[in-house]
C-alpha atoms as a PDB file:
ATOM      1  CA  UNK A   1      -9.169 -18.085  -8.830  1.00  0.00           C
ATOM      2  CA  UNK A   2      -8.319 -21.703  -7.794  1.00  0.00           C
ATOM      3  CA  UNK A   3      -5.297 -20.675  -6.072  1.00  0.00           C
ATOM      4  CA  UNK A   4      -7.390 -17.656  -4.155  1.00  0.00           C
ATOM      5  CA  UNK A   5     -10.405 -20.232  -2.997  1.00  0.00           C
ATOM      6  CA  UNK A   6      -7.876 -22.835  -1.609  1.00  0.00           C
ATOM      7  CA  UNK A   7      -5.291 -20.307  -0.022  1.00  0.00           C
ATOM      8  CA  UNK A   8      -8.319 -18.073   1.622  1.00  0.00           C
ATOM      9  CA  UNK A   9      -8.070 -19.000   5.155  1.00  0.00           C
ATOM     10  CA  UNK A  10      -4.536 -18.383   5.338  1.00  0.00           C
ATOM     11  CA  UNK A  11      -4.988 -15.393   3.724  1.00  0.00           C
ATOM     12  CA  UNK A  12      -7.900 -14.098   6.135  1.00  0.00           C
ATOM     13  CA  UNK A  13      -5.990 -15.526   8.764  1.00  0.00           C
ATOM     14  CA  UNK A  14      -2.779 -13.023   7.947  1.00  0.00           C
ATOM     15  CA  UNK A  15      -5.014  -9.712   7.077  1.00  0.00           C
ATOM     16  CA  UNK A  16      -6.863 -10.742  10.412  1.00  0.00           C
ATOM     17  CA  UNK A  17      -3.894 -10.736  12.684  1.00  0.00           C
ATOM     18  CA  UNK A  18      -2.690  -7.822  10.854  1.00  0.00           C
ATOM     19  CA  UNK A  19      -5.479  -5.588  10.728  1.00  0.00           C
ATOM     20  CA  UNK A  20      -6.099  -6.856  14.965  1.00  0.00           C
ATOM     21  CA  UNK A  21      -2.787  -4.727  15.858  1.00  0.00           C
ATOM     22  CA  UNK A  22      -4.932  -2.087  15.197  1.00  0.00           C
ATOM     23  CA  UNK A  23      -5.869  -2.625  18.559  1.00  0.00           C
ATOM     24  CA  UNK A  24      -2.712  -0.945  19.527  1.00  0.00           C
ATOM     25  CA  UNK A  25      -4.476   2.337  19.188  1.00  0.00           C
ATOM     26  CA  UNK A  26      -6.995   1.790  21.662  1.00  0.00           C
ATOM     27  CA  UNK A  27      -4.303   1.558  24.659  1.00  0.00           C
ATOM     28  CA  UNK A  28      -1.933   4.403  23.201  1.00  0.00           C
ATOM     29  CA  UNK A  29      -3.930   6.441  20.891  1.00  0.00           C
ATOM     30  CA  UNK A  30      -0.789   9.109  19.959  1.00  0.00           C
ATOM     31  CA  UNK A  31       2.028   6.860  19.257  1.00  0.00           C
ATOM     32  CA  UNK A  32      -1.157   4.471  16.783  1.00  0.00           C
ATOM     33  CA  UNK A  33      -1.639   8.170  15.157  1.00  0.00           C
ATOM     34  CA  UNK A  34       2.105   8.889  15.247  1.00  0.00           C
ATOM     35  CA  UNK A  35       2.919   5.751  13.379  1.00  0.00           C
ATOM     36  CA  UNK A  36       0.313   5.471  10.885  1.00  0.00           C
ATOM     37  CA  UNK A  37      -0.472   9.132   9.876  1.00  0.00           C
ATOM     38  CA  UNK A  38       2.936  11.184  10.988  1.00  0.00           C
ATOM     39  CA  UNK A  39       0.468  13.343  13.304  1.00  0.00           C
ATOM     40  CA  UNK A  40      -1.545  13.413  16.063  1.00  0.00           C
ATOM     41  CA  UNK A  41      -4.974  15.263  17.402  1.00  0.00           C
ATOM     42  CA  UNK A  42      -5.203  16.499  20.867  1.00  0.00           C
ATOM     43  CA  UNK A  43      -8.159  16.354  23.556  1.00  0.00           C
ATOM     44  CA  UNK A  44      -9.958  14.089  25.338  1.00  0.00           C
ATOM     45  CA  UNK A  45     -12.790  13.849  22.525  1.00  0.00           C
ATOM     46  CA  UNK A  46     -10.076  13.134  20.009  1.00  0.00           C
ATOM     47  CA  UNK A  47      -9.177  10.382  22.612  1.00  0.00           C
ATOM     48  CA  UNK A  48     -12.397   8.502  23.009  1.00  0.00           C
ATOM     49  CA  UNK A  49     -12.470   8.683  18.955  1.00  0.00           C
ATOM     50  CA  UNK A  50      -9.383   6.983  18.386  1.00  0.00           C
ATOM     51  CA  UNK A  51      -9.815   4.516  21.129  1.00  0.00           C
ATOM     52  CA  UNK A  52     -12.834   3.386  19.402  1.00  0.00           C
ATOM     53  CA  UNK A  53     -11.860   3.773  16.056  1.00  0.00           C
ATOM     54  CA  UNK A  54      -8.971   1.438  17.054  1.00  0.00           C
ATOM     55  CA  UNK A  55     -10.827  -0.557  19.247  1.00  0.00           C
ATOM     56  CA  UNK A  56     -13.468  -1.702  15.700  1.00  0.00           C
ATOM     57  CA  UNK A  57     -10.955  -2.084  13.502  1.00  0.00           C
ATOM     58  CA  UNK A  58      -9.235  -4.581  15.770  1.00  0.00           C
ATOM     59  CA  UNK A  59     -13.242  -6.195  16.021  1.00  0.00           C
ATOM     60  CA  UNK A  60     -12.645  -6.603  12.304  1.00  0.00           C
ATOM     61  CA  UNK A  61      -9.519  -8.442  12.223  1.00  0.00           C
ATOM     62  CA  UNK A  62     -11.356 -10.668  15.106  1.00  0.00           C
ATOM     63  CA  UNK A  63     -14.141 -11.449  12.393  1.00  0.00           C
ATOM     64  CA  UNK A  64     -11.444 -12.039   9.454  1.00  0.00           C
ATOM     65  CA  UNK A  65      -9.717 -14.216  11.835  1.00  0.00           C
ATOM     66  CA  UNK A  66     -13.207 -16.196  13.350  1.00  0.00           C
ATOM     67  CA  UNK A  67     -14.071 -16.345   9.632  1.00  0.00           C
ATOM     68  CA  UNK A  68     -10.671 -18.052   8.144  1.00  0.00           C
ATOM     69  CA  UNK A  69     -11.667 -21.261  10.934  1.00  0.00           C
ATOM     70  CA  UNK A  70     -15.641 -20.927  10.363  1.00  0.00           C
ATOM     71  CA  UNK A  71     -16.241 -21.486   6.306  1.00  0.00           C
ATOM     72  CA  UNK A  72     -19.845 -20.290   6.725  1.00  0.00           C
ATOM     73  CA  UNK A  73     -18.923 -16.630   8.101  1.00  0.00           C
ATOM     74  CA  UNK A  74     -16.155 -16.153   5.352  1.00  0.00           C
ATOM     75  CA  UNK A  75     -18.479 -13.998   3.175  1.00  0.00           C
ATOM     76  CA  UNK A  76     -19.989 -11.714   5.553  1.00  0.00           C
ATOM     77  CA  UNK A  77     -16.703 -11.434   7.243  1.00  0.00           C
ATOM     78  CA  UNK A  78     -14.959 -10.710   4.254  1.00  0.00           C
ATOM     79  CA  UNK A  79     -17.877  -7.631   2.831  1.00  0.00           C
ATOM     80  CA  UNK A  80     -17.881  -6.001   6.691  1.00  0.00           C
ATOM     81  CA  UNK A  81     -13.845  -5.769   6.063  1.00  0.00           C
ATOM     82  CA  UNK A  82     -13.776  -5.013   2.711  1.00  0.00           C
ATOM     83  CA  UNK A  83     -16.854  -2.087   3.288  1.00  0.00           C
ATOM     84  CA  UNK A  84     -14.530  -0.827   6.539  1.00  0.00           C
ATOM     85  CA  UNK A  85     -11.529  -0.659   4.439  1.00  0.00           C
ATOM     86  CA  UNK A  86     -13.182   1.082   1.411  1.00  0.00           C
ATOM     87  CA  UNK A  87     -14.890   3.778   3.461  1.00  0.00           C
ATOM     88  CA  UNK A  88     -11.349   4.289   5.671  1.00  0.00           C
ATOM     89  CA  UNK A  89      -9.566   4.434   2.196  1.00  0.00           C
ATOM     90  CA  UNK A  90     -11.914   7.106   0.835  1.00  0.00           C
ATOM     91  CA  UNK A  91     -12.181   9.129   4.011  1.00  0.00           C
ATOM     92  CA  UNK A  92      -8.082   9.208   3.823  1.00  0.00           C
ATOM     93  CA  UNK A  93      -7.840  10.304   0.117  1.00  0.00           C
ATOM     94  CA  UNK A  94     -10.914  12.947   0.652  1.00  0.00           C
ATOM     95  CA  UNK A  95      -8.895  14.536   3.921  1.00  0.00           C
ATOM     96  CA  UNK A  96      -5.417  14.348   2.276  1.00  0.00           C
ATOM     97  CA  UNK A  97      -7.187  16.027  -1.302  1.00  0.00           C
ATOM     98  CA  UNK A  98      -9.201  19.000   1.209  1.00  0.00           C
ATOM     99  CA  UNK A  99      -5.325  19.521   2.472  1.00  0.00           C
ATOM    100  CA  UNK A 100      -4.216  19.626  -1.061  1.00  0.00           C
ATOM    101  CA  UNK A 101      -6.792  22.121  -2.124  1.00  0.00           C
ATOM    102  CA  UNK A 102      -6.471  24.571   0.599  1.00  0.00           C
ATOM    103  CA  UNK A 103      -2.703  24.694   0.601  1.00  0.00           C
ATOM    104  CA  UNK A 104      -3.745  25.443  -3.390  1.00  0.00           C
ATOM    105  CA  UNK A 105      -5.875  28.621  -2.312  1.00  0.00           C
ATOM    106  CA  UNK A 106      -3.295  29.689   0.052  1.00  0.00           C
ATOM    107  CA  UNK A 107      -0.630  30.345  -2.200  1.00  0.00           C
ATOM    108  CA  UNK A 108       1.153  33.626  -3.297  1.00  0.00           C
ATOM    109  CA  UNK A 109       1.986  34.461  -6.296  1.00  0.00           C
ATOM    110  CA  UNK A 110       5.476  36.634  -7.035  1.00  0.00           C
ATOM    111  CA  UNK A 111       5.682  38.507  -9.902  1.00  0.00           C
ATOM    112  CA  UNK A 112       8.619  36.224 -11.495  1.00  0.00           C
ATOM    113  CA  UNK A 113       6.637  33.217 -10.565  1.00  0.00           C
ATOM    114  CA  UNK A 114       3.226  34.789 -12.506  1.00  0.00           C
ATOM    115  CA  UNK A 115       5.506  34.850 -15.450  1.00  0.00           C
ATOM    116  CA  UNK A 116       6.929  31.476 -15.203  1.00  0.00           C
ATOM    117  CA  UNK A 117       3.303  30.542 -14.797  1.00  0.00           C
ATOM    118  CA  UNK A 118       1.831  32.528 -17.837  1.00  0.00           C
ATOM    119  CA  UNK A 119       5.047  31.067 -20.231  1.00  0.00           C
ATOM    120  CA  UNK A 120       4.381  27.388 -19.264  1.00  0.00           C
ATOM    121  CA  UNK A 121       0.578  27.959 -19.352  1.00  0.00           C
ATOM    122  CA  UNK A 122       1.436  29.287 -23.499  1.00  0.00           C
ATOM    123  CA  UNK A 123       3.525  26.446 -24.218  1.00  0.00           C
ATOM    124  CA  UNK A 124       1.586  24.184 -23.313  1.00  0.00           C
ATOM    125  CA  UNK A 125      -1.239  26.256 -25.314  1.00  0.00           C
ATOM    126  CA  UNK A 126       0.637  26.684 -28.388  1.00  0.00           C
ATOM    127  CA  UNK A 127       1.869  22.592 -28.311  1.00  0.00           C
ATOM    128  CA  UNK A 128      -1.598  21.304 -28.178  1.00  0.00           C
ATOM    129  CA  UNK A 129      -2.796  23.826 -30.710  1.00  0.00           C
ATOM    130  CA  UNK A 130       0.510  22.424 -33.131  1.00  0.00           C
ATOM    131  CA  UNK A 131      -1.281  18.892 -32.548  1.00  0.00           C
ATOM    132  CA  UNK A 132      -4.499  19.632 -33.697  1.00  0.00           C
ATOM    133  CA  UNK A 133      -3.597  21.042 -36.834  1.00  0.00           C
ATOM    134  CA  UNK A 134      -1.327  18.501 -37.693  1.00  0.00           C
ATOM    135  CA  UNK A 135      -3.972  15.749 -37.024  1.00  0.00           C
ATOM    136  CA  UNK A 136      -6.358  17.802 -38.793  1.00  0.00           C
ATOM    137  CA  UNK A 137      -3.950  18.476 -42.047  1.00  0.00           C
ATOM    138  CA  UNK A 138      -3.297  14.795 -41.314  1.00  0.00           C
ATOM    139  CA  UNK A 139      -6.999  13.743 -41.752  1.00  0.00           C
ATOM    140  CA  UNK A 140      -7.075  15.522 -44.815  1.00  0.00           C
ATOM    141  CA  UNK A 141      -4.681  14.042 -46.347  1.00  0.00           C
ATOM    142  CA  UNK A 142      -5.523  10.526 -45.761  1.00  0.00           C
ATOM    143  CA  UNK A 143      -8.951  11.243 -46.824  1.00  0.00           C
ATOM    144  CA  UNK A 144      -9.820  12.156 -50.227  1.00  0.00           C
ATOM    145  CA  UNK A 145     -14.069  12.451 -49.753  1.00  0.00           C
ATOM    146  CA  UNK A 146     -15.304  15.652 -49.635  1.00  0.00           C
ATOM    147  CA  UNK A 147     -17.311  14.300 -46.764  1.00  0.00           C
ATOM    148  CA  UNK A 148     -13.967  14.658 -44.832  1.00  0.00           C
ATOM    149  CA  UNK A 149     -15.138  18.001 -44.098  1.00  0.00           C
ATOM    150  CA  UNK A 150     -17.961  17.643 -41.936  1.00  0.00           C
ATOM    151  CA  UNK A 151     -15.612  14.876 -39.520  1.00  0.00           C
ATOM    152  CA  UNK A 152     -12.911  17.636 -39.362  1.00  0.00           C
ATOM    153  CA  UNK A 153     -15.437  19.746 -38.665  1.00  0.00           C
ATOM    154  CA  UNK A 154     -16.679  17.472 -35.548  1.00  0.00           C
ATOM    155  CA  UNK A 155     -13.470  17.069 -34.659  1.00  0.00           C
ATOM    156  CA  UNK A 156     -12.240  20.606 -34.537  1.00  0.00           C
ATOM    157  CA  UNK A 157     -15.293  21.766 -32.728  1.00  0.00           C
ATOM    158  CA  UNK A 158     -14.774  18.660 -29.444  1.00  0.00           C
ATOM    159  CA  UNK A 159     -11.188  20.029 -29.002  1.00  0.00           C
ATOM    160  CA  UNK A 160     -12.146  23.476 -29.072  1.00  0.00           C
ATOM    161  CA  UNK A 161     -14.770  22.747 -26.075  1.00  0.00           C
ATOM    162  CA  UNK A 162     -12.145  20.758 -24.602  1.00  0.00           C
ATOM    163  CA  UNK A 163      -9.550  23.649 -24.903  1.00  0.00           C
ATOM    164  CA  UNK A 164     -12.008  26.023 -23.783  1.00  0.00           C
ATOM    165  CA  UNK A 165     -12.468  23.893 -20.774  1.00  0.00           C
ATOM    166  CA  UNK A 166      -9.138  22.805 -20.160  1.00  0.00           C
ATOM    167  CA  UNK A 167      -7.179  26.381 -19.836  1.00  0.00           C
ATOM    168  CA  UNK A 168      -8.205  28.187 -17.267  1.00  0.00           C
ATOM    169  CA  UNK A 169      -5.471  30.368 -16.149  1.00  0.00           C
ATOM    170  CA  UNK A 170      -7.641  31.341 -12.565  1.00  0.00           C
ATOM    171  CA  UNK A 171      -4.752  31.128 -10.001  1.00  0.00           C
ATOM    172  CA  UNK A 172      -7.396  29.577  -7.959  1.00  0.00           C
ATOM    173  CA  UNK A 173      -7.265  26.511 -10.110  1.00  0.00           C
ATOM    174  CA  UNK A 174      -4.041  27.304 -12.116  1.00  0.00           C
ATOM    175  CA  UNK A 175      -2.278  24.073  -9.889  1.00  0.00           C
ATOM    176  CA  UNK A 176      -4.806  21.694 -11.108  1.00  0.00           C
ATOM    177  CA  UNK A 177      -4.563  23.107 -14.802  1.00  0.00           C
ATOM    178  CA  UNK A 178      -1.060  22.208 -14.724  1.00  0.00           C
ATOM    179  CA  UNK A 179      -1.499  19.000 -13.166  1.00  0.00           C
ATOM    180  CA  UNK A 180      -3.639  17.919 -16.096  1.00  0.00           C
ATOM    181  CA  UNK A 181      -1.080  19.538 -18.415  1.00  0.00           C
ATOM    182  CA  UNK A 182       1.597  17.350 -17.003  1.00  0.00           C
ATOM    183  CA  UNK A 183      -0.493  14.168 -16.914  1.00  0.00           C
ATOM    184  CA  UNK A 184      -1.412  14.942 -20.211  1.00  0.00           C
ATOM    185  CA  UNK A 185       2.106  15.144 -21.684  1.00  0.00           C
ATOM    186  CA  UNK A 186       2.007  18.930 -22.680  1.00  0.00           C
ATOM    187  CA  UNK A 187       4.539  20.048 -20.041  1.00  0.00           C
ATOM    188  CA  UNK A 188       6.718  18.675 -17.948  1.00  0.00           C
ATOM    189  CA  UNK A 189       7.544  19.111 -14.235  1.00  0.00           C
ATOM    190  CA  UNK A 190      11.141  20.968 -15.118  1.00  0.00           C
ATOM    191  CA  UNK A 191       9.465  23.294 -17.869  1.00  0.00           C
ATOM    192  CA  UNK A 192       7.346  24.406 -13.916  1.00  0.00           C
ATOM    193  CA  UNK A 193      10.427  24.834 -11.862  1.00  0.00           C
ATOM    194  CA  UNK A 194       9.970  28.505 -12.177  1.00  0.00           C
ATOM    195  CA  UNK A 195       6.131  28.769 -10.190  1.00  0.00           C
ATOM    196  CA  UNK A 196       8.132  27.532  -7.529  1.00  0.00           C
ATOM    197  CA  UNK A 197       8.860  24.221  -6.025  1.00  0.00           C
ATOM    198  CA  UNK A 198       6.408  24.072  -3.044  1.00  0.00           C
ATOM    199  CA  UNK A 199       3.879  24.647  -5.849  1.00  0.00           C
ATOM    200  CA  UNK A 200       5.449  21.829  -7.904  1.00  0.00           C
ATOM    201  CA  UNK A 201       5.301  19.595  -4.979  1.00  0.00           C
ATOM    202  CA  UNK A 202       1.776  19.970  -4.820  1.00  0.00           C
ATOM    203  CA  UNK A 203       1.239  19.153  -8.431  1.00  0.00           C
ATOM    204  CA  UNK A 204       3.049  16.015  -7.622  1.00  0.00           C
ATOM    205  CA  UNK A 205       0.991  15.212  -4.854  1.00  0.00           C
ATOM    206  CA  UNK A 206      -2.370  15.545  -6.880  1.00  0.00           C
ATOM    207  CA  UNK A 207      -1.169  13.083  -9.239  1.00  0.00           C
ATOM    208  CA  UNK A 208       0.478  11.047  -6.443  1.00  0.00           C
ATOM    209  CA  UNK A 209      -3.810  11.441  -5.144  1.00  0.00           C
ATOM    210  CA  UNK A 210      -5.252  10.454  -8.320  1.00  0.00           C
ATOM    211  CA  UNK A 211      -2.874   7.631  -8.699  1.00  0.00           C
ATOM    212  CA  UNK A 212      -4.037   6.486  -5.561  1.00  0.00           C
ATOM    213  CA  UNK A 213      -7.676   6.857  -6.498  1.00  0.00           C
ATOM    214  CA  UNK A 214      -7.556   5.053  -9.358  1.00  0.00           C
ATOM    215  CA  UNK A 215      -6.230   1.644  -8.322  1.00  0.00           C
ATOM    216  CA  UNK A 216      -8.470  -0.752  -7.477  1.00  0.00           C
END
């Protein structure tokens, strides 16, 4: 924490001239989109957007930057930077997940691939199913108080909601089913090969998402 108080100007000073070449997309708008998404929006509403959107996140690095040589303004510079970056960061990861989702609903299914899809989805099934017996033969075992029974009992009856909630073979949300099984441990990405691998790429980009989501 030391280290952070005494290196802070230098380090608003950086993320200020960084985040000020942001200003690039106010005087070419495309190329800024090119560059930092891989695509572009057309018309000249799009334009005056961009322009601006450019034009106050290059205000921002101004503050950082004003704020690294004037101690006083360091706070409020840093929460208006922080707040812009946390709102652009969850606006990002809402538009990329919306893209995720509707490629999701727009997928066929082949008759080979509903197969592959209904074999995985059993496996899976059939290996959690293994697991909860064993750990409740396990419990048990390792218990020898009647009382036992009413734990197992408690315990059966949470994984059966959770089981109940967790398959859901609806192709509609069959991708994200399989995401969780693959988080999970319960299948693996090769044991999916045969759904298809645009629909495996997707699965990887929902935990790629998540991932993303997650960090602080």
């Amino acid at each position: 924490m030391n280290i952070l108080r005494r290196s802070i100007k230098w380090v608003m000073l950086i993320s200020g001239v960084l985040t000020c070449t942001m200003f690039y997309a106010t005087f070419a708008p495309e190329a800024s989109l090119r560059s930092t998404f891989g695509e572009v929006i057309d018309g000249a509403l799009a334009q005056i957007v961009v322009r601006n959107w450019g034009a106050l996140i290059g205000l921002v690095g101004l503050m950082l930057i004003y704020g690294a040589f004037n101690e006083p303004t360091r706070r409020m510079a840093l929460l208006v930077a922080g707040a812009s970056k946390v709102v652009f960061i969850s606006l990002v990861l809402r538009f990329q997940w919306h893209m995720v989702m509707t490629a999701m609903r727009e997928f066929t299914w082949s008759a080979m691939q509903k197969k592959a899809a209904r074999a995985a989805f059993d496996l899976a099934l059939s290996r959690e199913l293994r697991s909860i017996r064993n750990e409740a033969q396990s419990m048990l075992q390792k218990d020898s108080d009647d009382n036992i029974v009413w734990s197992l009992h408690d315990y059966l009856s949470e994984k059966r909601r959770d089981i109940a909630q967790k398959y859901d073979y609806r192709y509609s949300v069959l991708m994200l089913v399989f995401h969780r099984l693959v988080f999970e441990g319960w299948l693996t990405e090769e044991e999916l090969t045969g759904i298809g691998m645009e629909k495996v790429e997707v699965i990887r980009k929902v935990r790629s998402l998540r991932t993303e989501a997650s960090e602080p």
